[in-house]
PDB file of N, CA and C in Angstrom:
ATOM      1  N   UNK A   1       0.846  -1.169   0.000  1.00  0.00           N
ATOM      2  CA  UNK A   1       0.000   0.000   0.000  1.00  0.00           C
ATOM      3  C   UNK A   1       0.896   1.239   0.000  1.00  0.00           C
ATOM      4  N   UNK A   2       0.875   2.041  -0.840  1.00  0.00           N
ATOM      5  CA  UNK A   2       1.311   3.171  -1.178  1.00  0.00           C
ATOM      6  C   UNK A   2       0.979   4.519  -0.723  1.00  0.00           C
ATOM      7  N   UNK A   3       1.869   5.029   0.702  1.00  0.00           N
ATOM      8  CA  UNK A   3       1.375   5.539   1.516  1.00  0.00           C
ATOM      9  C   UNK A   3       2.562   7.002   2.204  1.00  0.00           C
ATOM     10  N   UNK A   4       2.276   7.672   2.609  1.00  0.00           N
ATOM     11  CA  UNK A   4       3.868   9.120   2.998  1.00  0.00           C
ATOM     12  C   UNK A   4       3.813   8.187   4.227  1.00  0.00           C
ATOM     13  N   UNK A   5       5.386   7.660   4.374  1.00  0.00           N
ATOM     14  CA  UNK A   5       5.443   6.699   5.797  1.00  0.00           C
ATOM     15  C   UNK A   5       5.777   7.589   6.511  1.00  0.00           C
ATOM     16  N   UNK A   6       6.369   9.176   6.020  1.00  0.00           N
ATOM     17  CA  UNK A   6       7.271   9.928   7.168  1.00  0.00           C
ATOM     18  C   UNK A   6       6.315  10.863   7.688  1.00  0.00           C
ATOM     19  N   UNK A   7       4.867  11.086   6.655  1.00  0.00           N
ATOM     20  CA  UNK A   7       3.650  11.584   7.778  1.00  0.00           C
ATOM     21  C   UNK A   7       2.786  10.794   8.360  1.00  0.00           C
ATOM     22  N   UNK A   8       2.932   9.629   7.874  1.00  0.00           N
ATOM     23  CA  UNK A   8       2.532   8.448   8.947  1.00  0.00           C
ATOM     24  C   UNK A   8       2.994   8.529  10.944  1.00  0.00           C
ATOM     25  N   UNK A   9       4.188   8.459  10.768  1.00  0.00           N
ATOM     26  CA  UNK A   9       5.426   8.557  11.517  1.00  0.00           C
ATOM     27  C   UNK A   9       5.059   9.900  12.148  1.00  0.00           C
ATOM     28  N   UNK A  10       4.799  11.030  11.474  1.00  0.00           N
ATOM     29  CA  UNK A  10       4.449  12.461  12.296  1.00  0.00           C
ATOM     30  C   UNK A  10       3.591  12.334  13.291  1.00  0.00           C
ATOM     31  N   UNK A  11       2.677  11.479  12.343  1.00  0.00           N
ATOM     32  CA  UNK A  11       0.809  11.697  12.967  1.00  0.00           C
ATOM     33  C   UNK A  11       1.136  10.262  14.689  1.00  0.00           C
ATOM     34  N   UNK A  12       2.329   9.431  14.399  1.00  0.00           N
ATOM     35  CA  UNK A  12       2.443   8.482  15.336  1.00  0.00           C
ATOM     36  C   UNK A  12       2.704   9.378  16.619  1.00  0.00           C
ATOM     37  N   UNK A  13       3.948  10.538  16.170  1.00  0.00           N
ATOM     38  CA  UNK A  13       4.731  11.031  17.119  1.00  0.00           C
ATOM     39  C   UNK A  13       3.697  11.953  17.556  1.00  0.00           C
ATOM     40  N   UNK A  14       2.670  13.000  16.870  1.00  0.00           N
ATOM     41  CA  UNK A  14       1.897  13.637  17.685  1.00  0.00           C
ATOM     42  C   UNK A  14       0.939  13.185  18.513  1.00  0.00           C
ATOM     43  N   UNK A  15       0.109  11.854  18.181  1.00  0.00           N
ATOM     44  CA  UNK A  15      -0.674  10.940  18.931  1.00  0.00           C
ATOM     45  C   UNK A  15      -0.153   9.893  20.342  1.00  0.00           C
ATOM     46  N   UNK A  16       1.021   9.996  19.577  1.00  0.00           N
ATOM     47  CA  UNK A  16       1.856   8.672  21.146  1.00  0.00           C
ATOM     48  C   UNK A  16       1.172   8.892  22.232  1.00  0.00           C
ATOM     49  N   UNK A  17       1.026  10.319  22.771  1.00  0.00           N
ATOM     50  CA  UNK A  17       0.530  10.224  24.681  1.00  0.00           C
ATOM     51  C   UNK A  17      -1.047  10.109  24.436  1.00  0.00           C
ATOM     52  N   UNK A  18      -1.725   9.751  23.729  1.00  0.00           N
ATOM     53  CA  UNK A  18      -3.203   9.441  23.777  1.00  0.00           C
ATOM     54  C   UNK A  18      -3.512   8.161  23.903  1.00  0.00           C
ATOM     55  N   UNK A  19      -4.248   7.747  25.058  1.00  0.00           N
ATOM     56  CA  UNK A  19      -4.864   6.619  25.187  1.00  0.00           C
ATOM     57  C   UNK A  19      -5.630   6.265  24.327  1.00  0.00           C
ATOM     58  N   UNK A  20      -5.336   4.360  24.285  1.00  0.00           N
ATOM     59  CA  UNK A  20      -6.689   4.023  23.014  1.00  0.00           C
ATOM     60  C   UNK A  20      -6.708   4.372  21.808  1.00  0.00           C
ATOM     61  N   UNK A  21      -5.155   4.941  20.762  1.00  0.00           N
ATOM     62  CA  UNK A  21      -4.836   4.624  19.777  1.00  0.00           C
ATOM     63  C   UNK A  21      -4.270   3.327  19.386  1.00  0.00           C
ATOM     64  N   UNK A  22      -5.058   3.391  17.935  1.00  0.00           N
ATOM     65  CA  UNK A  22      -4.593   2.010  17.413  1.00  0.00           C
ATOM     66  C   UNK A  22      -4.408   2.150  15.490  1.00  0.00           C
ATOM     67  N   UNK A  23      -4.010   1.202  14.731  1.00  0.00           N
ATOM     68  CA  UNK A  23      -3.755   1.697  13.749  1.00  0.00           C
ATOM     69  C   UNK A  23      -4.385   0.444  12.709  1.00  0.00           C
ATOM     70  N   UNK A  24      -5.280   1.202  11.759  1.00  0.00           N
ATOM     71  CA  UNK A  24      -5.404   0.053  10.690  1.00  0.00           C
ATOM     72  C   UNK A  24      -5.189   0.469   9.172  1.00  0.00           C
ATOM     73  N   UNK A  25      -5.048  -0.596   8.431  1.00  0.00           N
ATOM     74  CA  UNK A  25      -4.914  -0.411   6.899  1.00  0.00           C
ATOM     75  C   UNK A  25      -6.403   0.155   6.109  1.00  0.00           C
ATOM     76  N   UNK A  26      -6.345   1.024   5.807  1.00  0.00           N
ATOM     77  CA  UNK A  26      -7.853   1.283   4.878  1.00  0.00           C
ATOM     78  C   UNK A  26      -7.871   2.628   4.197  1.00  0.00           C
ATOM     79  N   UNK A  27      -8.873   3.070   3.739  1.00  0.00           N
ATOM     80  CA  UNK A  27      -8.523   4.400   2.837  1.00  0.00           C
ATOM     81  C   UNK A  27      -7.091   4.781   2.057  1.00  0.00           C
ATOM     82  N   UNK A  28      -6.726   3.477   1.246  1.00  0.00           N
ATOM     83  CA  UNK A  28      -5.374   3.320   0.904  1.00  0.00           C
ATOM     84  C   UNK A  28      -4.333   3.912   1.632  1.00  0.00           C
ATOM     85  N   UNK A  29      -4.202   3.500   2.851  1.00  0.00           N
ATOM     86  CA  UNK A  29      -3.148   4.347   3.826  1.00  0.00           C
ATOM     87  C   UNK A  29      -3.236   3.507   5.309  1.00  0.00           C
ATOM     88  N   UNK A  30      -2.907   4.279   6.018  1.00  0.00           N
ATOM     89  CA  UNK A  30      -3.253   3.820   7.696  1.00  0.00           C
ATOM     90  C   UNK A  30      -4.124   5.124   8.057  1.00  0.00           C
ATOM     91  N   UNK A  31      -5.174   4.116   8.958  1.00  0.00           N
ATOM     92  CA  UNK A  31      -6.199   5.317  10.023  1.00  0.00           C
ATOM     93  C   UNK A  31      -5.234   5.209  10.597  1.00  0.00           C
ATOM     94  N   UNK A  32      -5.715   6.065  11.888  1.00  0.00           N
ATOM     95  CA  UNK A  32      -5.407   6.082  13.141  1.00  0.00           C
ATOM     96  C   UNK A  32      -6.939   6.100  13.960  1.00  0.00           C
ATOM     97  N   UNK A  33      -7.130   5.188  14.701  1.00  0.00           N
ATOM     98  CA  UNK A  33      -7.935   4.970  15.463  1.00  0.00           C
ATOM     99  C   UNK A  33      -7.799   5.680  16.758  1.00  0.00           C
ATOM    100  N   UNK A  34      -9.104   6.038  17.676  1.00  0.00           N
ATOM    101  CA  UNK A  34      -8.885   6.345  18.864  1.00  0.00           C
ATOM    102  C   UNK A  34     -10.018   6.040  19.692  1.00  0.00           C
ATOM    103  N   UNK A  35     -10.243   5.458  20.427  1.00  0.00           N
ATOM    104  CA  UNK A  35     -11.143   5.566  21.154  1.00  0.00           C
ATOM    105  C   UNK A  35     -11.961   4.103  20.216  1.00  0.00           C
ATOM    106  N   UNK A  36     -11.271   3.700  19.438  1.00  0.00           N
ATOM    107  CA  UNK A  36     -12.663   2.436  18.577  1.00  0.00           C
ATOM    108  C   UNK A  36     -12.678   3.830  17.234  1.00  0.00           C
ATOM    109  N   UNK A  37     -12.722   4.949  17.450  1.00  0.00           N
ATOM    110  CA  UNK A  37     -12.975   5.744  16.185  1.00  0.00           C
ATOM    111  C   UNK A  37     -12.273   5.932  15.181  1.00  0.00           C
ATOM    112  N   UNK A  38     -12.425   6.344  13.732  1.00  0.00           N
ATOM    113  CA  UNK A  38     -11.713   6.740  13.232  1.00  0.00           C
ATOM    114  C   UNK A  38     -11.231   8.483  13.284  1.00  0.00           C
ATOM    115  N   UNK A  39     -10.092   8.712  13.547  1.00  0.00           N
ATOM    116  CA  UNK A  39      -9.816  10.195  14.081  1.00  0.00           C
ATOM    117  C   UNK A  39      -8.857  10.718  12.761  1.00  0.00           C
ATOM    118  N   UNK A  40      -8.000  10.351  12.221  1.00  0.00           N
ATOM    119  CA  UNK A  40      -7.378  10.713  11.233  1.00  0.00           C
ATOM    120  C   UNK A  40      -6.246   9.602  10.417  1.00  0.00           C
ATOM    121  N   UNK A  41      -6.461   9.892   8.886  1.00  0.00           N
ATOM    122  CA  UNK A  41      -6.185   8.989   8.223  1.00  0.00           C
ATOM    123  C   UNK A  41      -4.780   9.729   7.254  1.00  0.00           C
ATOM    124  N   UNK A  42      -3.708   9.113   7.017  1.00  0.00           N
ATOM    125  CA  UNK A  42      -2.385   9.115   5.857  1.00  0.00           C
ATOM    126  C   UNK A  42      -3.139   8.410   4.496  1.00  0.00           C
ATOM    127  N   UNK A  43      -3.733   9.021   3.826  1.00  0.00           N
ATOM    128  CA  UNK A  43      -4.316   8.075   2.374  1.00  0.00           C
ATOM    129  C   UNK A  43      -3.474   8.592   1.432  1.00  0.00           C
ATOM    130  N   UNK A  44      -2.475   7.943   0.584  1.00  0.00           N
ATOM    131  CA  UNK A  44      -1.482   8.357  -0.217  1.00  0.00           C
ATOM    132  C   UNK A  44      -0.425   9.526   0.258  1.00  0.00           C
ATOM    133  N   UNK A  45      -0.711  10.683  -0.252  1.00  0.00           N
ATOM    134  CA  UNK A  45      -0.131  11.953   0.116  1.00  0.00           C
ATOM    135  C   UNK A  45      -0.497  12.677   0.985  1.00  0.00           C
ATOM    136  N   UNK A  46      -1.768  12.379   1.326  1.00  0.00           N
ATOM    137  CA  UNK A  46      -3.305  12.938   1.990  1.00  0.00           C
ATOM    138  C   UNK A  46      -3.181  12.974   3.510  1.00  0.00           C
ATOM    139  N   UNK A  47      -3.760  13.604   3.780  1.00  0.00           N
ATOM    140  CA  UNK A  47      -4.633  13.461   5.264  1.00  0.00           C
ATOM    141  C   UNK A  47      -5.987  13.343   5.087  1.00  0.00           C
ATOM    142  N   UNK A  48      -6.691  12.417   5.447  1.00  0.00           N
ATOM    143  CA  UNK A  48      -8.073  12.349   5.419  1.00  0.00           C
ATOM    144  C   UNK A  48      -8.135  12.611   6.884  1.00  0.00           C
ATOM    145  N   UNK A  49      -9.058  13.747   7.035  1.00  0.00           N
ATOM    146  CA  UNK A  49      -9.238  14.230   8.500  1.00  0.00           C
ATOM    147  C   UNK A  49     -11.085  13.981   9.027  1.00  0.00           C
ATOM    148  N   UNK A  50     -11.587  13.551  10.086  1.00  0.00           N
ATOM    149  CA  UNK A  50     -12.844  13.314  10.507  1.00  0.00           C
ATOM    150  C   UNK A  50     -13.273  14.080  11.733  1.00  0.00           C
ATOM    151  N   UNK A  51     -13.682  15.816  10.421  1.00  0.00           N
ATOM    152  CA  UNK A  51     -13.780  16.941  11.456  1.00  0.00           C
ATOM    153  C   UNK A  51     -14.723  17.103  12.176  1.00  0.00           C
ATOM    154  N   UNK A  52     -16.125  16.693  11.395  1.00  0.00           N
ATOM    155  CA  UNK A  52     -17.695  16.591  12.144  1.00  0.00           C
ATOM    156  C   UNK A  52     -18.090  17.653  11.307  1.00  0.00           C
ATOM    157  N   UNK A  53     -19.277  17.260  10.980  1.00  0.00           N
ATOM    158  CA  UNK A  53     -20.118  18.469  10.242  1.00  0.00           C
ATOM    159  C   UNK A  53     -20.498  20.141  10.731  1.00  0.00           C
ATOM    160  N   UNK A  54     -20.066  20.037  11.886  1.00  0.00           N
ATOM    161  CA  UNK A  54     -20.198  21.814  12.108  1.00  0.00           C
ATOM    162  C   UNK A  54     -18.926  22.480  11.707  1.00  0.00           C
ATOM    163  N   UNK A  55     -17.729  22.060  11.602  1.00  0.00           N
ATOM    164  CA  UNK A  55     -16.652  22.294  10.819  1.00  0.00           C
ATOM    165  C   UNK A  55     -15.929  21.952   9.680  1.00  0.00           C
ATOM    166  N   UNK A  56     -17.101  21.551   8.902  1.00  0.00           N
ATOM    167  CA  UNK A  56     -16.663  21.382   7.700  1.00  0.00           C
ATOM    168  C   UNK A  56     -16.927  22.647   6.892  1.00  0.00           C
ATOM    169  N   UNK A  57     -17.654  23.445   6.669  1.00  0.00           N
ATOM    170  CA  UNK A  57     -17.680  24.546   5.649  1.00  0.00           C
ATOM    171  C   UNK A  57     -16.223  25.401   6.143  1.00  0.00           C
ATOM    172  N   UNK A  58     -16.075  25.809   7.210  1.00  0.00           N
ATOM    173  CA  UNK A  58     -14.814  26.531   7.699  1.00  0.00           C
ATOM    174  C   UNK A  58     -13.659  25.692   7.176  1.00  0.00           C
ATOM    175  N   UNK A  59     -13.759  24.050   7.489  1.00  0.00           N
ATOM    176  CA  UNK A  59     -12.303  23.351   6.868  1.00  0.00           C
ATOM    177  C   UNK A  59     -12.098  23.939   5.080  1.00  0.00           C
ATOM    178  N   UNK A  60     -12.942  23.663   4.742  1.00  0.00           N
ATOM    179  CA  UNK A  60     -12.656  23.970   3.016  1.00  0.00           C
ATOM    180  C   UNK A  60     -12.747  24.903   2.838  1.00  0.00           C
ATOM    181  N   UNK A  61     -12.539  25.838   3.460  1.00  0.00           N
ATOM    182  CA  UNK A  61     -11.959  27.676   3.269  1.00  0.00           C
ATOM    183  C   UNK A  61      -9.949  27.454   3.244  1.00  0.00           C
ATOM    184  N   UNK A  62     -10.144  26.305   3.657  1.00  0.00           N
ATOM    185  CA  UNK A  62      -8.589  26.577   4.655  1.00  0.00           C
ATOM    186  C   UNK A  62      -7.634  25.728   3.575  1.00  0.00           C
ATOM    187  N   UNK A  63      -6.171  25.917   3.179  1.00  0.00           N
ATOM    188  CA  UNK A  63      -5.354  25.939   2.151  1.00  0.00           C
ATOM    189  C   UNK A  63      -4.931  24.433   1.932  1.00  0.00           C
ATOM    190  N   UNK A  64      -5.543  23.845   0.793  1.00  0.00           N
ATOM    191  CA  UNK A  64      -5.027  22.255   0.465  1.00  0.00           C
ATOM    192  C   UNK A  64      -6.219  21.109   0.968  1.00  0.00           C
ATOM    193  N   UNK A  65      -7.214  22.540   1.151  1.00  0.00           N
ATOM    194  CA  UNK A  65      -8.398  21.805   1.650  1.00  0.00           C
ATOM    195  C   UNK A  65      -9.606  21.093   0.830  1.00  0.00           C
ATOM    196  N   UNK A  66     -10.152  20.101   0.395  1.00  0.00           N
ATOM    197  CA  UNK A  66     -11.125  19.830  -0.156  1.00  0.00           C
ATOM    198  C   UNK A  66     -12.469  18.671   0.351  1.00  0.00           C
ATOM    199  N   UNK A  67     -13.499  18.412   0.151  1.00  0.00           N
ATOM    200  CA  UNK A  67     -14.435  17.894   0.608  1.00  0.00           C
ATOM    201  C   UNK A  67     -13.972  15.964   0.230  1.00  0.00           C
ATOM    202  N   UNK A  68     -14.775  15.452   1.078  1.00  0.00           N
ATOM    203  CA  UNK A  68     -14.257  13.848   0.876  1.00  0.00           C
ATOM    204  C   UNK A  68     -15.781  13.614  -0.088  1.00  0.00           C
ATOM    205  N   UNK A  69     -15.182  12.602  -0.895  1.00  0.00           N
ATOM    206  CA  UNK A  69     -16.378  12.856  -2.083  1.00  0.00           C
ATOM    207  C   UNK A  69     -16.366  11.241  -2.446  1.00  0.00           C
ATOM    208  N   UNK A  70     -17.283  10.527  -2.227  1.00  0.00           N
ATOM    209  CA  UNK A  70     -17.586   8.719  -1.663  1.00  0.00           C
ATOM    210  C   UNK A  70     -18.697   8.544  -2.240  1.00  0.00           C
ATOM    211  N   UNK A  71     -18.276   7.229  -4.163  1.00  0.00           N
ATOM    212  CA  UNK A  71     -19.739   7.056  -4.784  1.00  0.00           C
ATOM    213  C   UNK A  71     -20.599   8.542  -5.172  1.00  0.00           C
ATOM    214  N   UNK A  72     -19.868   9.511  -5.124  1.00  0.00           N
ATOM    215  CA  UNK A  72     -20.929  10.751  -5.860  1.00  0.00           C
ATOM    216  C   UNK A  72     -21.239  11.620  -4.343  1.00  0.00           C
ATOM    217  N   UNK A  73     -20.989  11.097  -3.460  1.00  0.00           N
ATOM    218  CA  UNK A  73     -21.754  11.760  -2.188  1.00  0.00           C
ATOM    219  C   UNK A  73     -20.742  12.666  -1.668  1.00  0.00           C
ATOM    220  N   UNK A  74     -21.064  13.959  -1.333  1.00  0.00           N
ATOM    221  CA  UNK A  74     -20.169  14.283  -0.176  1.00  0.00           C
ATOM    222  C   UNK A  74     -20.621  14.362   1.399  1.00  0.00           C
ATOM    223  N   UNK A  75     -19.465  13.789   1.658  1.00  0.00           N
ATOM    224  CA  UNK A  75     -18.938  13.155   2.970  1.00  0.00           C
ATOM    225  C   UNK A  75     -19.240  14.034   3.917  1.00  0.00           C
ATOM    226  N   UNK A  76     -20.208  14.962   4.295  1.00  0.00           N
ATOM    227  CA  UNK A  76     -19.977  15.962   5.332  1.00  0.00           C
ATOM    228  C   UNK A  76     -19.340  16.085   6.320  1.00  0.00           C
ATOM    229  N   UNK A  77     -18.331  16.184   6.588  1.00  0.00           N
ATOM    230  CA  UNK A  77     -17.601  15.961   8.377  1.00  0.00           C
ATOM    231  C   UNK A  77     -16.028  15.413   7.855  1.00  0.00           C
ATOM    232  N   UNK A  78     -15.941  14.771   6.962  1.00  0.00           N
ATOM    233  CA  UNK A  78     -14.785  14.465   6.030  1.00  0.00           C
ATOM    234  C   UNK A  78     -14.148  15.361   5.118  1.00  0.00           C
ATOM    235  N   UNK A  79     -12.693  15.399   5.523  1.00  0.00           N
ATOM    236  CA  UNK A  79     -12.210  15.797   4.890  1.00  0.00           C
ATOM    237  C   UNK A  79     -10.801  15.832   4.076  1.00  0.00           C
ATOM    238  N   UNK A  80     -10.231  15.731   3.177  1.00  0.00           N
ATOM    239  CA  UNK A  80      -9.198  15.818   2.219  1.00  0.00           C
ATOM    240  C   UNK A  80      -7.908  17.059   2.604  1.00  0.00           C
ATOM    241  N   UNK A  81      -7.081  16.412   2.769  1.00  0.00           N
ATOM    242  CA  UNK A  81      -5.752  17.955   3.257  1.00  0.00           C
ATOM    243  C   UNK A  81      -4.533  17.080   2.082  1.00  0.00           C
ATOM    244  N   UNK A  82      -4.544  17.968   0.961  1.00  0.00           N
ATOM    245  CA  UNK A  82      -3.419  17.646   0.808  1.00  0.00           C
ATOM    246  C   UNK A  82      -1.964  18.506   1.127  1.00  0.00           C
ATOM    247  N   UNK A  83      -0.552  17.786   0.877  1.00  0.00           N
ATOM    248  CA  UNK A  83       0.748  18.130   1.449  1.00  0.00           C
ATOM    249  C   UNK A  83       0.535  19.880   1.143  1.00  0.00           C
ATOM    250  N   UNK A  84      -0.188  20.899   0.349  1.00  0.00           N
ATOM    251  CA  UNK A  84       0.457  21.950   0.591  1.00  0.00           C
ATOM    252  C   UNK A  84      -0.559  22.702   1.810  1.00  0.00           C
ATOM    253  N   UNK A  85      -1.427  21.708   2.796  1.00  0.00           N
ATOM    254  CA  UNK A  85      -2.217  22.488   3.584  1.00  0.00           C
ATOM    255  C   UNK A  85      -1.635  22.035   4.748  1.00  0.00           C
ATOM    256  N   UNK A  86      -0.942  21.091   5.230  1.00  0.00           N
ATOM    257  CA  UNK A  86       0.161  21.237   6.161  1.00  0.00           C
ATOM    258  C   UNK A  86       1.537  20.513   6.079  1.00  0.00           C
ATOM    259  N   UNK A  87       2.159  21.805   5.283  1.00  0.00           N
ATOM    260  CA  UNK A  87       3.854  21.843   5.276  1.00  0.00           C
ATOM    261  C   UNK A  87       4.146  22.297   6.690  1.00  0.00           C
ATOM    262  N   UNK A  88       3.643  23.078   7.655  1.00  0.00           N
ATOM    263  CA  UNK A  88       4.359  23.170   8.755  1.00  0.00           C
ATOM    264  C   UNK A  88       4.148  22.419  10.444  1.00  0.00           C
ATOM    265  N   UNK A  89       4.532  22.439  10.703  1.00  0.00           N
ATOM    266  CA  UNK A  89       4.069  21.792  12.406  1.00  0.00           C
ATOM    267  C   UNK A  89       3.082  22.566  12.761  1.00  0.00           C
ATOM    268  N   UNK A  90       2.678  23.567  12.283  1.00  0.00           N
ATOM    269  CA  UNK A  90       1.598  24.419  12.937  1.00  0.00           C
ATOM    270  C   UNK A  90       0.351  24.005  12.524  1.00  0.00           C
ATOM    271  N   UNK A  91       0.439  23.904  10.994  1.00  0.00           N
ATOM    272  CA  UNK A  91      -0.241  23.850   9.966  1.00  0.00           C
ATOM    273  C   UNK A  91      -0.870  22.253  10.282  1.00  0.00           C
ATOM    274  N   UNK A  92       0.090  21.430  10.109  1.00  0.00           N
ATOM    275  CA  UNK A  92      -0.197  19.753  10.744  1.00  0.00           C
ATOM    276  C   UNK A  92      -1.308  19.422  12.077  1.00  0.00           C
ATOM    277  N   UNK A  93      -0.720  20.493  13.106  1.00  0.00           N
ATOM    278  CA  UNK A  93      -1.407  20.042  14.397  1.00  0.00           C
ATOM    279  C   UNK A  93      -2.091  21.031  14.689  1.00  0.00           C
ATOM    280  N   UNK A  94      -3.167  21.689  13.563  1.00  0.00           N
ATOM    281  CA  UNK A  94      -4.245  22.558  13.275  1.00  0.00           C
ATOM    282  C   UNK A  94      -5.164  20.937  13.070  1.00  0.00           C
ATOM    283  N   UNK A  95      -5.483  20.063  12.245  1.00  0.00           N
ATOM    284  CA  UNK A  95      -5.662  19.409  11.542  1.00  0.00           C
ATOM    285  C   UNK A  95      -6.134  18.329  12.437  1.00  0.00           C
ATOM    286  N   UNK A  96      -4.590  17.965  13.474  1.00  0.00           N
ATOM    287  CA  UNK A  96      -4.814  16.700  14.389  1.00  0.00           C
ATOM    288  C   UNK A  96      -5.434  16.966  15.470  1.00  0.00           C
ATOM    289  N   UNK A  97      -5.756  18.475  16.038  1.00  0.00           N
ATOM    290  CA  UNK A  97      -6.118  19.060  17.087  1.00  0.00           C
ATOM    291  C   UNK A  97      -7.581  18.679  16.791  1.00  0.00           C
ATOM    292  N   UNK A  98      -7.908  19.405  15.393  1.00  0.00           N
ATOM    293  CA  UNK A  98      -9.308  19.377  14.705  1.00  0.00           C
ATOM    294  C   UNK A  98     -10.284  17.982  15.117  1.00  0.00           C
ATOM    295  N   UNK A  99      -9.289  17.206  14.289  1.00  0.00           N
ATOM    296  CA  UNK A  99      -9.754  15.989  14.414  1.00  0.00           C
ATOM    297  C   UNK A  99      -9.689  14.816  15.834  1.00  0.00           C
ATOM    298  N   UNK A 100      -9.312  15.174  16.946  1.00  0.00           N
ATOM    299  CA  UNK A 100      -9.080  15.009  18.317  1.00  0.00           C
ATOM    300  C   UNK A 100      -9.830  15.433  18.671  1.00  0.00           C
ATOM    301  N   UNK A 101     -10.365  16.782  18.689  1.00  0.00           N
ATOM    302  CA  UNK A 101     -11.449  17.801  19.511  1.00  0.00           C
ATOM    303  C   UNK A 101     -13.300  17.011  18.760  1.00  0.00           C
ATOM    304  N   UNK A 102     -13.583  16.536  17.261  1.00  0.00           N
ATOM    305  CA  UNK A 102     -14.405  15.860  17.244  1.00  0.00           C
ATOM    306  C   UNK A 102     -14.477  14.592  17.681  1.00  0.00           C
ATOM    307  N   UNK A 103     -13.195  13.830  18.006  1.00  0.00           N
ATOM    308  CA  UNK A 103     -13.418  12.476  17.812  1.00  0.00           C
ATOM    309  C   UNK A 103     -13.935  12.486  19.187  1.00  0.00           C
ATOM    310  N   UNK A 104     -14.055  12.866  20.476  1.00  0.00           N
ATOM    311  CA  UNK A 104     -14.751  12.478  21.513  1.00  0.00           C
ATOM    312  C   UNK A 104     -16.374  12.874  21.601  1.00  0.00           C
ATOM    313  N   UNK A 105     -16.953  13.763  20.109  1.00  0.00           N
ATOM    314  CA  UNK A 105     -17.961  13.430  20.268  1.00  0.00           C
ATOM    315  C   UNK A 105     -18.798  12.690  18.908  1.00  0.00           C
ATOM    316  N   UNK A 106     -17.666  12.144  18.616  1.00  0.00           N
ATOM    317  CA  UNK A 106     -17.706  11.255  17.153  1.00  0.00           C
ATOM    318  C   UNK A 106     -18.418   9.899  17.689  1.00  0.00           C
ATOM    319  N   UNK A 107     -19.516   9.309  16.932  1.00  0.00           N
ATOM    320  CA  UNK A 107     -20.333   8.274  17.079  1.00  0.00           C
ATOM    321  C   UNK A 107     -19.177   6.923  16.530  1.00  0.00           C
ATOM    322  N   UNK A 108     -19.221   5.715  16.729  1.00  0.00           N
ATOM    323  CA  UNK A 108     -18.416   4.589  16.273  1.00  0.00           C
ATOM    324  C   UNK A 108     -19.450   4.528  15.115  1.00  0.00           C
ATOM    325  N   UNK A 109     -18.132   4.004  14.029  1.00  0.00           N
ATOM    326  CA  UNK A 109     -19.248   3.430  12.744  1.00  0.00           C
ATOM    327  C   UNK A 109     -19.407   2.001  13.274  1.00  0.00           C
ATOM    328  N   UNK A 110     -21.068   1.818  12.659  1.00  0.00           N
ATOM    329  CA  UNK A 110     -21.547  -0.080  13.061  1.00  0.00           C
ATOM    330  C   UNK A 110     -20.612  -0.916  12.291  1.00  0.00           C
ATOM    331  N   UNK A 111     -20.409  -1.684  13.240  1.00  0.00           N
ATOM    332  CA  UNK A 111     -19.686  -2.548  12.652  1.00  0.00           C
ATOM    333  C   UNK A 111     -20.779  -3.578  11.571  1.00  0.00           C
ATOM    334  N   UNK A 112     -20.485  -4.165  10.597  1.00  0.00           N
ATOM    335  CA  UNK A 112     -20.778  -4.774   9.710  1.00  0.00           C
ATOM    336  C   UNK A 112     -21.098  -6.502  10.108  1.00  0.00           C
ATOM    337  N   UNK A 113     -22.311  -6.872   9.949  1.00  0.00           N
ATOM    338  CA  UNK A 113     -22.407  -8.460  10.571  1.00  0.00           C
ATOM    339  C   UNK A 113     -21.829  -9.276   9.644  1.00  0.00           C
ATOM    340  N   UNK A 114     -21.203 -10.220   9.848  1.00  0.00           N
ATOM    341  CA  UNK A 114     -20.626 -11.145   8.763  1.00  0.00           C
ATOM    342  C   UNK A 114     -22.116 -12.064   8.009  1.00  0.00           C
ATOM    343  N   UNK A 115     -21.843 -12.567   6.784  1.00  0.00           N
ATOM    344  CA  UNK A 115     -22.852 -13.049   5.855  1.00  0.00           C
ATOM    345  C   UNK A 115     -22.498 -14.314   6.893  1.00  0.00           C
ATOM    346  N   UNK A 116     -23.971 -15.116   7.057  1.00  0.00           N
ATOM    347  CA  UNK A 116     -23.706 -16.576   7.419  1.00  0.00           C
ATOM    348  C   UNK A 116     -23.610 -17.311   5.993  1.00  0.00           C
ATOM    349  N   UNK A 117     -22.915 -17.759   6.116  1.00  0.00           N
ATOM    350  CA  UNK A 117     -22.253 -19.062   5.215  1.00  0.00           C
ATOM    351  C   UNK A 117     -22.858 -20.296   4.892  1.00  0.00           C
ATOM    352  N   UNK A 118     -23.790 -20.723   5.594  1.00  0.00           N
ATOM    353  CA  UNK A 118     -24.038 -21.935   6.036  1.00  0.00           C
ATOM    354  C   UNK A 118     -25.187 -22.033   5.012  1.00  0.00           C
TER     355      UNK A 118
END
């Protein structure tokens, strides 16, 4: 999977002191899990960030910013950062703050029942 390992690696080093991170493969990249949630994602070059819908019109004002756009739909609360909306440490942990400050009142997605087989 084809992924920026060294903002992978950023997003590790700014998250380390948070309880209840965990990390999975998906959105061609690694989430970062927290809490069971998804809080912020490395997808290629990307940050896929999970701001919550009262801050999404303000996110896509903001530089390298665009809407997450899934099957034709947009994603309200999702969002797209690419590398020129955080080149700096400031700029970065604008983003992870963002997405930290929703994820505690972020709902878990349902998990999916497996097909019985039988």
């Amino acid at each position: 999977m084809a992924y920026d390992h060294h903002l992978a690696d950023r997003l590790r080093e700014a998250l380390m002191d948070l309880p209840n991170v965990e990390e999975k493969k998906m959105f061609s990249g690694v989430t970062f899990m927290v809490d069971g949630k998804m809080c912020i994602c490395v997808s290629h070059d990307n940050l896929l960030c999970r701001i919550g819908p009262d801050k999404f019109e303000e996110a896509l004002e903001m530089n390298g910013c665009q809407a997450m756009i899934m099957k034709g739909k947009t994603m309200k609360g999702y969002v797209y950062v690419n590398p020129e909306g955080f080149n700096t440490k400031k700029e970065l942990d604008y983003w992870i703050n963002l997405c930290i400050a929703y994820n505690s009142q972020a709902k878990p997605t349902k998990k999916k029942k497996a097909k019985n087989t039988d």
